[in-house]
Protein backbone atom coordinates (compact mmCIF):
# COMPACT_ATOMS: atom_id res chain seq x y z
CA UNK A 1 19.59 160.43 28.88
CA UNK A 2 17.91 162.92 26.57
CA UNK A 3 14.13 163.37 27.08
CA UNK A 4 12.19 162.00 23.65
CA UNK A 5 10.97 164.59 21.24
CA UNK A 6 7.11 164.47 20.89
CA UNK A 7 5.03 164.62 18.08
CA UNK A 8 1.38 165.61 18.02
CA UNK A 9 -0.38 163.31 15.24
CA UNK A 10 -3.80 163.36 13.75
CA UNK A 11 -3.73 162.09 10.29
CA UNK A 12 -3.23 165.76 8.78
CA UNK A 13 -0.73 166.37 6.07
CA UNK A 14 0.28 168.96 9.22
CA UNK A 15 1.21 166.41 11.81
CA UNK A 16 2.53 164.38 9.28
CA UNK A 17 5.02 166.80 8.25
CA UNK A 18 5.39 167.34 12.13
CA UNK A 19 6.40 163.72 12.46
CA UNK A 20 9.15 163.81 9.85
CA UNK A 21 10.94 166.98 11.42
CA UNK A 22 10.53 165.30 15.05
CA UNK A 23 12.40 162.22 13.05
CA UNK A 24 15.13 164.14 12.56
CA UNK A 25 15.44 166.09 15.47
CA UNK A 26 15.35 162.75 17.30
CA UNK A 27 18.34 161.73 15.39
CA UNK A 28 19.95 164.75 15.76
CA UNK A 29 19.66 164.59 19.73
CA UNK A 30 20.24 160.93 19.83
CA UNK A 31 16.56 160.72 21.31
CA UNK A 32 13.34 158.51 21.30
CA UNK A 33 10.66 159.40 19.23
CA UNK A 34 7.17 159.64 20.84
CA UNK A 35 3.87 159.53 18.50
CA UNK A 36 1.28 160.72 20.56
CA UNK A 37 -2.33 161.09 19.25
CA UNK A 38 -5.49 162.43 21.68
CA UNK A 39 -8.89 161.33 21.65
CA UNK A 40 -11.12 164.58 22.53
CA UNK A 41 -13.98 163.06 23.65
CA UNK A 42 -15.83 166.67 24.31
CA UNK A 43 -14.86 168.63 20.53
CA UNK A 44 -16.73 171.05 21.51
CA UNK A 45 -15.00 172.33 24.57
CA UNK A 46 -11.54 171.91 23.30
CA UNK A 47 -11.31 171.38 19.36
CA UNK A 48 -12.14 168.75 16.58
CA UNK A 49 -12.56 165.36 17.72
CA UNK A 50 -9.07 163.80 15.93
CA UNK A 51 -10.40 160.56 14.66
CA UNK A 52 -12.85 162.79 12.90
CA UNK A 53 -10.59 165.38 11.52
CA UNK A 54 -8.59 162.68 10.41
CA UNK A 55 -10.82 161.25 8.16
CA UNK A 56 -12.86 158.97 10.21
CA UNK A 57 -9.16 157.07 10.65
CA UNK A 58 -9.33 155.15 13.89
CA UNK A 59 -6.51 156.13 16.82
CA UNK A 60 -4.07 152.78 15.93
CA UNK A 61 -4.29 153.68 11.86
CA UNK A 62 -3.15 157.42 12.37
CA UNK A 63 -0.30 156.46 14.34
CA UNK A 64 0.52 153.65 12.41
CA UNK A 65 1.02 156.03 9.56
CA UNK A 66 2.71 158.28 11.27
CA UNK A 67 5.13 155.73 12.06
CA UNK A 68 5.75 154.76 8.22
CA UNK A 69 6.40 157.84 7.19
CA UNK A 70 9.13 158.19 9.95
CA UNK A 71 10.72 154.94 9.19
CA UNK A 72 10.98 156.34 5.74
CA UNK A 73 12.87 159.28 7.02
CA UNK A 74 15.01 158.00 9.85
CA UNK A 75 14.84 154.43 10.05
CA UNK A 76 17.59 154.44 12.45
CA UNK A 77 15.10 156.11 15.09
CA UNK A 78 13.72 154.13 17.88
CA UNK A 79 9.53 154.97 17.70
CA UNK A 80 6.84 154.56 20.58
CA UNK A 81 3.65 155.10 20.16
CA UNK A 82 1.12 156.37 22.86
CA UNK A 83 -2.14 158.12 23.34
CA UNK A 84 -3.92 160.49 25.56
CA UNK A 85 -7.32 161.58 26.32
CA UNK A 86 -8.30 165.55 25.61
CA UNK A 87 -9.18 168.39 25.52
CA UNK A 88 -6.39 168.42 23.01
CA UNK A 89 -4.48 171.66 24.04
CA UNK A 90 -4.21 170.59 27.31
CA UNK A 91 -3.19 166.79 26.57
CA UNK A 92 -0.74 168.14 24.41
CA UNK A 93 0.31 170.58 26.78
CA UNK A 94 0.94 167.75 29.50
CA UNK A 95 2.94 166.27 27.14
CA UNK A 96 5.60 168.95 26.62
CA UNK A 97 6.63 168.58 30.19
CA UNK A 98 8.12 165.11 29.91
CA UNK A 99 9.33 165.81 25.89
CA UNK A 100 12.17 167.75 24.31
CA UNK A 101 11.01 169.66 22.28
CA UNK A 102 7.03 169.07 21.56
CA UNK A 103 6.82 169.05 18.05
CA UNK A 104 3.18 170.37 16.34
CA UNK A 105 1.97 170.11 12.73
CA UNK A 106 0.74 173.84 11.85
CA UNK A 107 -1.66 175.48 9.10
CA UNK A 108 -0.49 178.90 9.79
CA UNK A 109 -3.20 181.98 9.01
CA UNK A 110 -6.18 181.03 7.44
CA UNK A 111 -7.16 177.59 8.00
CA UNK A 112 -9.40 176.02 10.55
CA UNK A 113 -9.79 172.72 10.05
CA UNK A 114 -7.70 169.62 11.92
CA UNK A 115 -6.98 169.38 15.52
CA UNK A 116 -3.39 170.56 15.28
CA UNK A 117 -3.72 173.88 13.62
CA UNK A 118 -5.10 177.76 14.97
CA UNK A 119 -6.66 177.98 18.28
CA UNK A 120 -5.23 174.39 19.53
CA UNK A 121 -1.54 175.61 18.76
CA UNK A 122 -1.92 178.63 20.39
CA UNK A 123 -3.19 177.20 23.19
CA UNK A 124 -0.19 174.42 23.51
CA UNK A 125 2.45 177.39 23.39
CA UNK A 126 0.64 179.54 25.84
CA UNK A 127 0.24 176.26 28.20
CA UNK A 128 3.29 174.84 27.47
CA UNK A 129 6.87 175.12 30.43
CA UNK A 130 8.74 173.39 27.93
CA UNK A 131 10.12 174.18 23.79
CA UNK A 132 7.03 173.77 21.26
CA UNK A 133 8.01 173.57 17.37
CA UNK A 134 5.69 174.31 14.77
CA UNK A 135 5.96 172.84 11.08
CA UNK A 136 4.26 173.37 8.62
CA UNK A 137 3.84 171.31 5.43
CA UNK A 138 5.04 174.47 2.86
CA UNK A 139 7.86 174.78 5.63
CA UNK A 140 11.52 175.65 4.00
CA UNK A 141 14.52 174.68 5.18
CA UNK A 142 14.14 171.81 7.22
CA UNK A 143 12.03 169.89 4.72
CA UNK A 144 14.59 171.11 1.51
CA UNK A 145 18.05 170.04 0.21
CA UNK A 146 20.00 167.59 0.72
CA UNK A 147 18.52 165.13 2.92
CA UNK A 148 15.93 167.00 3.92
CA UNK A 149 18.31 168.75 6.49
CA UNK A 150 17.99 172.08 4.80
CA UNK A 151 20.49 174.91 4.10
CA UNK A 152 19.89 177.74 6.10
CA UNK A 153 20.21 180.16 9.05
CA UNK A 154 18.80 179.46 12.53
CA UNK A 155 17.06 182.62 13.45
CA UNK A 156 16.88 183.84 16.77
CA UNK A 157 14.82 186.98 18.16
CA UNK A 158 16.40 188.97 20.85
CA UNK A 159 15.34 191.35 23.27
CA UNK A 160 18.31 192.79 24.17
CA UNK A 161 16.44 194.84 27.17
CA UNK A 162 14.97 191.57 28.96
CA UNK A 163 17.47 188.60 26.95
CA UNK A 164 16.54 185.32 28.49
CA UNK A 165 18.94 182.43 28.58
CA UNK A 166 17.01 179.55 27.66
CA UNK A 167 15.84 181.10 24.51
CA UNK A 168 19.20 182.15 23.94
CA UNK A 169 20.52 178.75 24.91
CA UNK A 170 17.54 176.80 22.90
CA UNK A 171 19.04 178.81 19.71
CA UNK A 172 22.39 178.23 20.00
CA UNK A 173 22.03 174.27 20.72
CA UNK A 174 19.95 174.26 17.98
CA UNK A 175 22.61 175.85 14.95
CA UNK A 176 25.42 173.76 16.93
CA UNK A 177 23.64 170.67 16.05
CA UNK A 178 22.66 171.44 12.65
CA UNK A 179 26.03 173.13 12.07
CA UNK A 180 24.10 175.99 10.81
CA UNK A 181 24.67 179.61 11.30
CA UNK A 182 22.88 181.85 13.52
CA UNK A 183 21.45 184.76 12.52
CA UNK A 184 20.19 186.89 15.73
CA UNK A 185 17.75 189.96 15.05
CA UNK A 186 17.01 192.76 17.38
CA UNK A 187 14.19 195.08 16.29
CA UNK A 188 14.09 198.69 17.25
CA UNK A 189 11.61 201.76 17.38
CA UNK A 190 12.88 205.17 16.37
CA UNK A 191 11.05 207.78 18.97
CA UNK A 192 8.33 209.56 17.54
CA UNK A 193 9.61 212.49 15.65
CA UNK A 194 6.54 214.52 16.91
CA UNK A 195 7.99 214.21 20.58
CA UNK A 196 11.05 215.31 19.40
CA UNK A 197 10.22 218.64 17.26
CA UNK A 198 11.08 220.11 14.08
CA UNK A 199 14.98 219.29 14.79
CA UNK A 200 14.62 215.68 15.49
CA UNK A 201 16.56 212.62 14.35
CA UNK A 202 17.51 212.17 10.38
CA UNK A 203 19.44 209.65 8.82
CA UNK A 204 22.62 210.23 10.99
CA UNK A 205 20.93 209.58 13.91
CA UNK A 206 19.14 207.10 13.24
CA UNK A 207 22.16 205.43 12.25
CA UNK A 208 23.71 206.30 15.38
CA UNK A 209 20.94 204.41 17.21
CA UNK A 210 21.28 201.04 15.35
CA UNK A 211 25.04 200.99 15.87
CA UNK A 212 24.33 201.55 19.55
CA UNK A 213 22.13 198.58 19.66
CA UNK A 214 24.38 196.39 17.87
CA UNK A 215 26.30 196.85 20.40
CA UNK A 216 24.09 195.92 23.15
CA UNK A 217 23.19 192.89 20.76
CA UNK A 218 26.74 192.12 20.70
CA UNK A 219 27.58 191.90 24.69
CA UNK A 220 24.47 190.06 24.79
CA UNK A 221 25.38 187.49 22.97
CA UNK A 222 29.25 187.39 24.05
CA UNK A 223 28.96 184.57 26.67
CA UNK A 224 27.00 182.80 24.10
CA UNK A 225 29.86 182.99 21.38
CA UNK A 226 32.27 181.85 24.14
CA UNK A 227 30.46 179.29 24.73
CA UNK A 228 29.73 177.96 21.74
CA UNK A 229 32.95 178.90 19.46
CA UNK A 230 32.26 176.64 16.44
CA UNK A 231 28.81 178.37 16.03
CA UNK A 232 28.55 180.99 13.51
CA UNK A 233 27.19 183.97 14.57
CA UNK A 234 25.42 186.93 12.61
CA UNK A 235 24.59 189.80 14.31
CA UNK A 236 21.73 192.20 13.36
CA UNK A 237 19.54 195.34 14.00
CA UNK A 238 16.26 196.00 12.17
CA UNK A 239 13.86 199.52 12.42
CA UNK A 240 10.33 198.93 13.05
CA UNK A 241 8.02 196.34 14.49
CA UNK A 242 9.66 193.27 15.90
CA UNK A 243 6.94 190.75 14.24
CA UNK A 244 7.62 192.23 10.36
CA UNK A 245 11.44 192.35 11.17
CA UNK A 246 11.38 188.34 12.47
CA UNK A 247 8.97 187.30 9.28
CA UNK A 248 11.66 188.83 6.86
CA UNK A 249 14.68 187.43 8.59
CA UNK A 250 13.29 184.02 8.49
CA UNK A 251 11.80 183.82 5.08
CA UNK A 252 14.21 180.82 4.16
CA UNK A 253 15.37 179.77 7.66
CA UNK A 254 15.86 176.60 8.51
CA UNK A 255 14.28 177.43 11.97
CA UNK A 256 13.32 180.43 13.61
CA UNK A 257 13.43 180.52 17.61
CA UNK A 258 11.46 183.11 20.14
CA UNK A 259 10.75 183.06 23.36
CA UNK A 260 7.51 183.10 25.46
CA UNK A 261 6.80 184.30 28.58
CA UNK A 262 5.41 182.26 31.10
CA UNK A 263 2.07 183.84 32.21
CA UNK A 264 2.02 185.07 36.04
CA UNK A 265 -1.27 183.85 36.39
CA UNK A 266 -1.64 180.35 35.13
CA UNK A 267 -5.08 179.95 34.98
CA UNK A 268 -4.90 182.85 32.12
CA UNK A 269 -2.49 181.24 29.37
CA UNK A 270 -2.16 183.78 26.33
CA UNK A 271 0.65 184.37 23.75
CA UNK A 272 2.31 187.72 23.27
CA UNK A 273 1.64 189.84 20.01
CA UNK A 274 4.94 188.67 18.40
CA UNK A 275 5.04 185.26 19.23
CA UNK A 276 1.13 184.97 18.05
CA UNK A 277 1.99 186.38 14.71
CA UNK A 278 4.81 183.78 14.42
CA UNK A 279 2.52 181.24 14.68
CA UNK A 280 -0.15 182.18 12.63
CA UNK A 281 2.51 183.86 9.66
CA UNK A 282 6.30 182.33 9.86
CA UNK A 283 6.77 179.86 6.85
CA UNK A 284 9.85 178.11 8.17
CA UNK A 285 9.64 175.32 11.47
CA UNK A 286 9.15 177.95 14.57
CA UNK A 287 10.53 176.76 18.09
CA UNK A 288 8.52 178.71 20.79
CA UNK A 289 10.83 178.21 23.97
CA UNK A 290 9.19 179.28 27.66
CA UNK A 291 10.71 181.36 30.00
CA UNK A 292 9.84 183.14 33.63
């Protein structure tokens, strides 16, 4: 039996948005949907009380909306509701072991305000053993065209150095379901020409460079393709910083998909440099999916 997909609700537009893309990810998996909403009863140690951020909207009328607005999306959808106590990163983080995925409303860069958005994301993800999606309200793709199913590419990042399966995995599930294509992106750094000397690489070789990682890209992702035949796959290489490379590729994705590596010390949870910049910039839904 599949494990239910989670949403984090607090009354926000956010986690209302949240709740509609968990609705149809449900659906999609043949799933339960869990509401969950946590009561911080110490803000100030781990975020904005939620029944305060929410409007003053008691625990049992947050997730009773939440609930309305699902039914209105995928009635077909069996819904439980629950609740937990905080800090709210780490409730929520508790949560993503028993769900599949953990699904988080999101402001992105530049806003504060709610429990679900900035420094409580970041600290689900870098908590988190199992798949976190962010949404955000503005979010394309999953929340456009027909249905509200959306149009376009699943895009995956790949490090074609260290590739890890169950991001790789995560990504490919994820377009087979949707019957999307998949668009995976490898980002790559020219050496520094000063290192080099006057005679270093032009045009030509950097050229030769990005064909020779399209090819690594390529018998990276071979078992994948064999695995999954049906899935489209579109292979590609990008110069410069993998962060800037992932933003452009995803700009009308239905979902974009990195990975995040599990922490060797626990007690020190923290998000790498492009992963944080995914959460805080990507405009499409963003899976962040743990590895070792």
């Amino acid at each position: 039996m599949e494990s239910p997909v989670v949403v984090g609700v607090d009354g926000s537009a956010e986690s209302l948005a949240a709740a509609e893309w968990a609705a149809r990810e449900a659906a999609r998996r043949g799933a339960d949907l869990r509401l969950l909403h946590v009561r911080d009863r110490n803000p100030r140690q781990g975020g904005a009380d939620t029944t305060r951020s929410a409007g003053h909207r008691p625990a049992p009328r947050i997730l009773e909306r939440a609930a309305e607005r699902v039914r209105t999306v995928r009635p077909d959808v069996r819904v439980r509701e629950a609740q937990a106590e905080g800090p709210a990163a780490a409730a929520l983080a508790r949560a993503a072991e028993d769900a599949d995925p953990l699904v988080l409303g999101s402001r992105g860069l530049g806003r504060v305000a709610g429990l679900l958005a900035g420094s409580v994301s970041l600290g689900v993800v870098a908590r988190a053993t199992r798949p976190v999606v962010l949404v955000r309200t503005d979010a394309a793709g999953e929340r456009t065209g027909a249905g509200g199913d959306g149009r376009g590419d699943v895009v995956l990042g790949v490090d074609v150095i260290e590739p890890c399966d169950e991001v790789l995995a995560y990504a490919f599930e994820a377009a087979r379901r949707r019957r999307a294509r998949l668009r995976a992106l490898h980002a790559w750094r020219a050496p520094d020409r000063l290192t080099l000397g006057a005679a270093g690489p032009g045009p030509a070789g950097d050229q030769e460079r990005a064909e020779e990682w399209l090819r690594f890209l390529s018998a990276v992702l071979q078992v994948w393709r064999d695995k999954y035949p049906d899935v489209e796959v579109v292979e590609t290489v990008a110069e410069g910083k993998p962060a800037g490379a992932l933003l452009k590729a995803a700009f009308d994705a239905r979902l974009l998909v990195v990975g995040h590596r599990i922490p060797g010390r626990p007690a020190l949870p923290r998000t790498g440099p492009v992963t944080h910049a995914m959460i805080h910039q990507a405009r499409c839904p963003l899976a962040v999916v743990p590895h070792t």
